[in-house]
C-alpha atoms as a PDB file:
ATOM      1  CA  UNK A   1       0.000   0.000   0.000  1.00  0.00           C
ATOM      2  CA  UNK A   2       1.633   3.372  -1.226  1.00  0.00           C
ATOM      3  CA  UNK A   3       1.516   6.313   1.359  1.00  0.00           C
ATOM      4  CA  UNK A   4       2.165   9.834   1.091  1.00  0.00           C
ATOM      5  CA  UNK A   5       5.343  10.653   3.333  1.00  0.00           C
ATOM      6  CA  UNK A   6       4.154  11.606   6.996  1.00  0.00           C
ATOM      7  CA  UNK A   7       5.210  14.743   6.587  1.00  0.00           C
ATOM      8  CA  UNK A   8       2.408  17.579   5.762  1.00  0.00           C
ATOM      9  CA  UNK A   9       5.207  19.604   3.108  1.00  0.00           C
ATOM     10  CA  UNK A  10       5.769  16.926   1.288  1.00  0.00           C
ATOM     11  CA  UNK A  11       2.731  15.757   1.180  1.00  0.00           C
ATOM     12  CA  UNK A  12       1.657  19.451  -0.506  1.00  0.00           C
ATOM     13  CA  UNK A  13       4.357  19.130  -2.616  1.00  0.00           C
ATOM     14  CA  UNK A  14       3.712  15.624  -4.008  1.00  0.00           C
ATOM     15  CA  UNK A  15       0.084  17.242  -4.644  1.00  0.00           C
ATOM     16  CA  UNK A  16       1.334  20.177  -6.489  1.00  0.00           C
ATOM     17  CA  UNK A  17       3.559  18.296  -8.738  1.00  0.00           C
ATOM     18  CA  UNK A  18       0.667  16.296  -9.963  1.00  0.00           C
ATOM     19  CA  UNK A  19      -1.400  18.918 -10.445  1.00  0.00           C
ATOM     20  CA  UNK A  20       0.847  20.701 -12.441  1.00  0.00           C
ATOM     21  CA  UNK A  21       1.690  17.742 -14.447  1.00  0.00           C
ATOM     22  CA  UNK A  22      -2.156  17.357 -15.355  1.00  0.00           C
ATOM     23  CA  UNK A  23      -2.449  20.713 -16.220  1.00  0.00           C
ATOM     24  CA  UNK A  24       0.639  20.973 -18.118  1.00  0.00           C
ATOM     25  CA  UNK A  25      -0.553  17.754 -20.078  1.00  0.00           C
ATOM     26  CA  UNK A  26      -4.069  18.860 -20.942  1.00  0.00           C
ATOM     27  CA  UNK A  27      -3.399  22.263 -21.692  1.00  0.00           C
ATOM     28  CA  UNK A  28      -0.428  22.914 -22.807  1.00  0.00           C
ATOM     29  CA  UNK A  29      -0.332  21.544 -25.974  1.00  0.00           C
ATOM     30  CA  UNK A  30      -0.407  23.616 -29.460  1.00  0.00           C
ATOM     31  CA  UNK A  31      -3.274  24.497 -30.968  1.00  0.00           C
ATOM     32  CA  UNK A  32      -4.203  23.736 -34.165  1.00  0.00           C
ATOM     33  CA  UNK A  33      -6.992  25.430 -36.555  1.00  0.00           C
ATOM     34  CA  UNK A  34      -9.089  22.924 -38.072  1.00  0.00           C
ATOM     35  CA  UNK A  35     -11.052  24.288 -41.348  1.00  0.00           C
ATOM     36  CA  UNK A  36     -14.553  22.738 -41.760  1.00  0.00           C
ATOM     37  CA  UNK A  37     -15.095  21.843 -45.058  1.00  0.00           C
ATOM     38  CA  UNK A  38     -19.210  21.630 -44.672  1.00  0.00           C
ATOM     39  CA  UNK A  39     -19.303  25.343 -44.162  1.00  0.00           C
ATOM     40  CA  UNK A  40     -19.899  27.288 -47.476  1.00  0.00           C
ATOM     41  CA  UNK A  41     -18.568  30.825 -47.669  1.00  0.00           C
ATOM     42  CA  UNK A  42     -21.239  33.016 -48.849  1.00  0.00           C
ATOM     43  CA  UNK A  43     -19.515  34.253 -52.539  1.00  0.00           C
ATOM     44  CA  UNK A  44     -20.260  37.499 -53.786  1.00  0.00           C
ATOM     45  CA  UNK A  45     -23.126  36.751 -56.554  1.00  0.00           C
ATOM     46  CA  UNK A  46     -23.978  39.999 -58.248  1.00  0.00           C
ATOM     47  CA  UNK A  47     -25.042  43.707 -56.668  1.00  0.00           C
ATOM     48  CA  UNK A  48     -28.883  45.323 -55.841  1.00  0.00           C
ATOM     49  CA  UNK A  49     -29.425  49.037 -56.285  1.00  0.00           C
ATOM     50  CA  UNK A  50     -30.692  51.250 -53.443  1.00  0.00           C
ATOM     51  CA  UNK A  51     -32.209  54.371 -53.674  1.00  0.00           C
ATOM     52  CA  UNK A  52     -33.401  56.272 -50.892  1.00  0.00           C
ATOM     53  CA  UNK A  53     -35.667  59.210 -51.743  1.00  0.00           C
ATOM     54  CA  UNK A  54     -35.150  61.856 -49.590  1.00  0.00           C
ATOM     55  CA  UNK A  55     -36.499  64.704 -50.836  1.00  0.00           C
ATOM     56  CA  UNK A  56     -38.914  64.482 -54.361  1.00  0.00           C
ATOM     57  CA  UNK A  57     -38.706  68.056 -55.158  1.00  0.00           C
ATOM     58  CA  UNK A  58     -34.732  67.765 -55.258  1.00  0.00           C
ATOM     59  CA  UNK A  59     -33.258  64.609 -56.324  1.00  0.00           C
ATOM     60  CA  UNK A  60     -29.681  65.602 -55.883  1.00  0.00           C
ATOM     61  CA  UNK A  61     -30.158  65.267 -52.313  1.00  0.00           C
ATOM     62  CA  UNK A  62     -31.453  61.311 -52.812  1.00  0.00           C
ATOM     63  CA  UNK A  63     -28.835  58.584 -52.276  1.00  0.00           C
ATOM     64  CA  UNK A  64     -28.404  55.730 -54.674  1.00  0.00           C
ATOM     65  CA  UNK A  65     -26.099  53.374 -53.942  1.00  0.00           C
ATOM     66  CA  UNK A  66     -24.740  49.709 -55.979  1.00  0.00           C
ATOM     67  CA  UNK A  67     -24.608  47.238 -53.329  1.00  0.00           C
ATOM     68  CA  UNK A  68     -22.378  43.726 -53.518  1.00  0.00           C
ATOM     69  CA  UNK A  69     -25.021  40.785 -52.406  1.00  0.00           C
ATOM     70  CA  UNK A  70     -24.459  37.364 -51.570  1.00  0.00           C
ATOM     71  CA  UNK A  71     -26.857  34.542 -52.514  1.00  0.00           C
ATOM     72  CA  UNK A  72     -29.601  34.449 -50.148  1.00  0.00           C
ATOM     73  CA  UNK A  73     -28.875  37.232 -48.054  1.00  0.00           C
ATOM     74  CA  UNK A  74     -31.809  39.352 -46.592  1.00  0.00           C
ATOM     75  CA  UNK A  75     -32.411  42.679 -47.370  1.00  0.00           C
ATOM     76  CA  UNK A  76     -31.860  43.191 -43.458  1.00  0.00           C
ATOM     77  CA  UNK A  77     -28.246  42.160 -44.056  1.00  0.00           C
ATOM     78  CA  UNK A  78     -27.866  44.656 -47.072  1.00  0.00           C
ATOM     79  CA  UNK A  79     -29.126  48.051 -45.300  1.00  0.00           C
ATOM     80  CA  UNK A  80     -27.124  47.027 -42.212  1.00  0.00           C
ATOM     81  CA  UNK A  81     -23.592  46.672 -44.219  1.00  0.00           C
ATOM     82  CA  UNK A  82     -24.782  49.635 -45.804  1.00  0.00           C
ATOM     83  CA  UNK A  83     -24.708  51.115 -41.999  1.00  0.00           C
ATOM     84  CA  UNK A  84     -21.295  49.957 -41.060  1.00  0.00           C
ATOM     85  CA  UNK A  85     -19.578  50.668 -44.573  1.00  0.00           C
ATOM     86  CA  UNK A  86     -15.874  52.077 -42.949  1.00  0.00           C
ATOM     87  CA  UNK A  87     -15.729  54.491 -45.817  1.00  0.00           C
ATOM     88  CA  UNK A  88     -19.238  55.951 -45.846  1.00  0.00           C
ATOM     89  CA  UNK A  89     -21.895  54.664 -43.469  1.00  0.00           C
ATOM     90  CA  UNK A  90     -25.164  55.325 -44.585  1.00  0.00           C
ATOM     91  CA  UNK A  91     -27.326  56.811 -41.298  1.00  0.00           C
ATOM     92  CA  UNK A  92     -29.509  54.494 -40.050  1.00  0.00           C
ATOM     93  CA  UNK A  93     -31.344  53.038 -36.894  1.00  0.00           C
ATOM     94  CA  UNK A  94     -32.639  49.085 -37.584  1.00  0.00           C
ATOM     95  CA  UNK A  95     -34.740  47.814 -34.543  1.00  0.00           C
ATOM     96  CA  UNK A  96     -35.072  44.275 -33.860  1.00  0.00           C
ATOM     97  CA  UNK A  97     -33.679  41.255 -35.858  1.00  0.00           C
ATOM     98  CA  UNK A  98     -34.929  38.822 -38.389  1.00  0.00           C
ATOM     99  CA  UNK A  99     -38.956  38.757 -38.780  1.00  0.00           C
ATOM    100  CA  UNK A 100     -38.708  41.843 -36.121  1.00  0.00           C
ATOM    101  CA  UNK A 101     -36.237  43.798 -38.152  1.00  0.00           C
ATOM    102  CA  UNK A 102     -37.701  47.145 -38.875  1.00  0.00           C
ATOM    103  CA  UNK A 103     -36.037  50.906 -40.029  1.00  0.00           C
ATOM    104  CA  UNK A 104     -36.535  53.137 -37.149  1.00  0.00           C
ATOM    105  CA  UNK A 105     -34.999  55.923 -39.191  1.00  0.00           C
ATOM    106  CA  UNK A 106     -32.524  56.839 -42.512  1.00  0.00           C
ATOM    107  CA  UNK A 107     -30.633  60.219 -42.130  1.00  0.00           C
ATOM    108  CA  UNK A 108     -32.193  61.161 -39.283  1.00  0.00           C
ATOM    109  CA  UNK A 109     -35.484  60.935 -40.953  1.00  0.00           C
ATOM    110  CA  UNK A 110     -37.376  59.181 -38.289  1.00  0.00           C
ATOM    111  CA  UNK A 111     -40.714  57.339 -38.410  1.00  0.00           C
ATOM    112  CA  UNK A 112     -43.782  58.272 -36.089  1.00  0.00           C
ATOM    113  CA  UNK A 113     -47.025  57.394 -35.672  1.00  0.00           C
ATOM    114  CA  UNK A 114     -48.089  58.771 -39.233  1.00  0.00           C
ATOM    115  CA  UNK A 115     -45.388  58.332 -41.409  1.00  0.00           C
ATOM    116  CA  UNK A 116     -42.723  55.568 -41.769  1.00  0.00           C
ATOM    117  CA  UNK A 117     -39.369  54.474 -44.503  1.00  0.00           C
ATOM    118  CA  UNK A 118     -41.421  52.290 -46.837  1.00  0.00           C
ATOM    119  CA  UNK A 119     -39.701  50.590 -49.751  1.00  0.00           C
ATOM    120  CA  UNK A 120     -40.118  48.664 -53.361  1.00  0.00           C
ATOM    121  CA  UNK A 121     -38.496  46.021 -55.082  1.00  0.00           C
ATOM    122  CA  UNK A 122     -38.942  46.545 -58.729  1.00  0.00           C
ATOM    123  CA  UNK A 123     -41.430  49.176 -58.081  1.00  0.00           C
ATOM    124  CA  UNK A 124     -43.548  46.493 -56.389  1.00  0.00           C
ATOM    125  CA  UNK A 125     -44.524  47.563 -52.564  1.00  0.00           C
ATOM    126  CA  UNK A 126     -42.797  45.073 -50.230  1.00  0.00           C
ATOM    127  CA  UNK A 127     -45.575  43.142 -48.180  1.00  0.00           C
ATOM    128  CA  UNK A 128     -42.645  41.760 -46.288  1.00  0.00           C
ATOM    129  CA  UNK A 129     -40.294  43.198 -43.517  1.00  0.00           C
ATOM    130  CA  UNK A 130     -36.665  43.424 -44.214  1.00  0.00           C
ATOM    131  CA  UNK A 131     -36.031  40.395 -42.410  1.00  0.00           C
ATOM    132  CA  UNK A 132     -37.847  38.213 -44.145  1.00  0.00           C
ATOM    133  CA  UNK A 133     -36.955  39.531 -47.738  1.00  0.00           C
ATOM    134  CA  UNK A 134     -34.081  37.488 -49.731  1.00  0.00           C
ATOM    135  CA  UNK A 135     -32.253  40.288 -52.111  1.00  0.00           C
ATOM    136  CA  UNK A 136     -31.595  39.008 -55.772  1.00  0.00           C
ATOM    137  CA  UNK A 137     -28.964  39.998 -57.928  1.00  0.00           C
ATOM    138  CA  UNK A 138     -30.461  43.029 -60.297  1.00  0.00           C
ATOM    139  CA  UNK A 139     -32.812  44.059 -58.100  1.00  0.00           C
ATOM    140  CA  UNK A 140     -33.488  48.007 -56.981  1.00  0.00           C
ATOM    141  CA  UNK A 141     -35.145  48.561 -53.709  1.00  0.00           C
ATOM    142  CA  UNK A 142     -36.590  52.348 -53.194  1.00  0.00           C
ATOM    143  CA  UNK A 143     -36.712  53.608 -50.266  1.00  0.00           C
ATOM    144  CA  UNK A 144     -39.684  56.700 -49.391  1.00  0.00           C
ATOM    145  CA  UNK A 145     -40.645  58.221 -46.537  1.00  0.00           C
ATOM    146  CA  UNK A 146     -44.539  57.819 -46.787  1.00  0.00           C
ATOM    147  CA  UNK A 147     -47.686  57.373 -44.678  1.00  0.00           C
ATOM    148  CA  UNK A 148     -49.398  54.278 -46.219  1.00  0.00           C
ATOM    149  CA  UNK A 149     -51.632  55.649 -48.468  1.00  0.00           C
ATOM    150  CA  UNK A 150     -48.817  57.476 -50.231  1.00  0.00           C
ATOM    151  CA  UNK A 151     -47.074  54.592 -50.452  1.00  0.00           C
ATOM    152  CA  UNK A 152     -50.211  52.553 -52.237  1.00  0.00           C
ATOM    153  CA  UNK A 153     -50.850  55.599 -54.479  1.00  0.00           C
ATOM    154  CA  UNK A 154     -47.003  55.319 -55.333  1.00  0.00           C
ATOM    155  CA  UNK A 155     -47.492  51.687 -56.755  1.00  0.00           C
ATOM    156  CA  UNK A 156     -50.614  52.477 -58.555  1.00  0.00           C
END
């Protein structure tokens, strides 16, 4: 029958070793990076337009922007890269995520309890939010700022 030695030191010592020795040989070994092959890398597939009508009476001050887009990818993702572009953000406040996703406001245009940032895709009014739209390649999606009925009369 094995022992530790009587004596409390070495007994602590004896414990530390080992416990260093576990650590040492768990942990400090190199990591590696593993690449998974089952995860696809969204490619760039082709570019949407956006417009964003600020103003009707003076179309200079409207932005319209060519946007890269990646197969699949919501019209959520778009306007939010179009938010964090380094070299010029577009203003904008997106609430929520997903089905819940929904522009609060585009330079500093904000919506209220009349009027809200409404959009098209092909010059058909979206039925959908952003989050729930997939973007195609070609596609331009106009942006107004519009009570409802302006937006229907818009489409007609």
């Amino acid at each position: 029958m094995h022992r530790f030695p009587p004596f409390p030191i070495l007994r602590i010592s004896c414990i530390a070793v080992l416990a260093t020795l576990v650590v040492c040989g768990s942990g400090c070994q190199r990591s590696q990076t593993i690449e998974n092959p089952s995860v696809d890398v969204a490619e760039d597939v082709g570019t949407v337009t956006i417009e964003i009508i600020l103003n009707s009476d003076e179309p200079t001050e409207n932005i319209r922007q060519i946007v890269p887009v990646h197969d699949g990818e919501s019209l959520e993702s778009v306007m939010r890269g179009m938010a964090s572009q380094p070299d010029e953000p577009l203003e904008m406040v997106i609430s929520g995520e997903g089905v819940t996703a929904f522009v609060q406001s585009i330079h500093s245009v904000t919506t209220d309890a009349n009027r809200g940032w409404t959009y098209t895709i092909d010059g058909e009014f979206a039925t959908k939010g952003i989050g729930s739209v997939t973007v195609e390649s070609g596609q331009t999606i106009q942006w107004r700022f519009t009570t409802f009925e302006e937006a229907m009369k818009i489409q007609e």
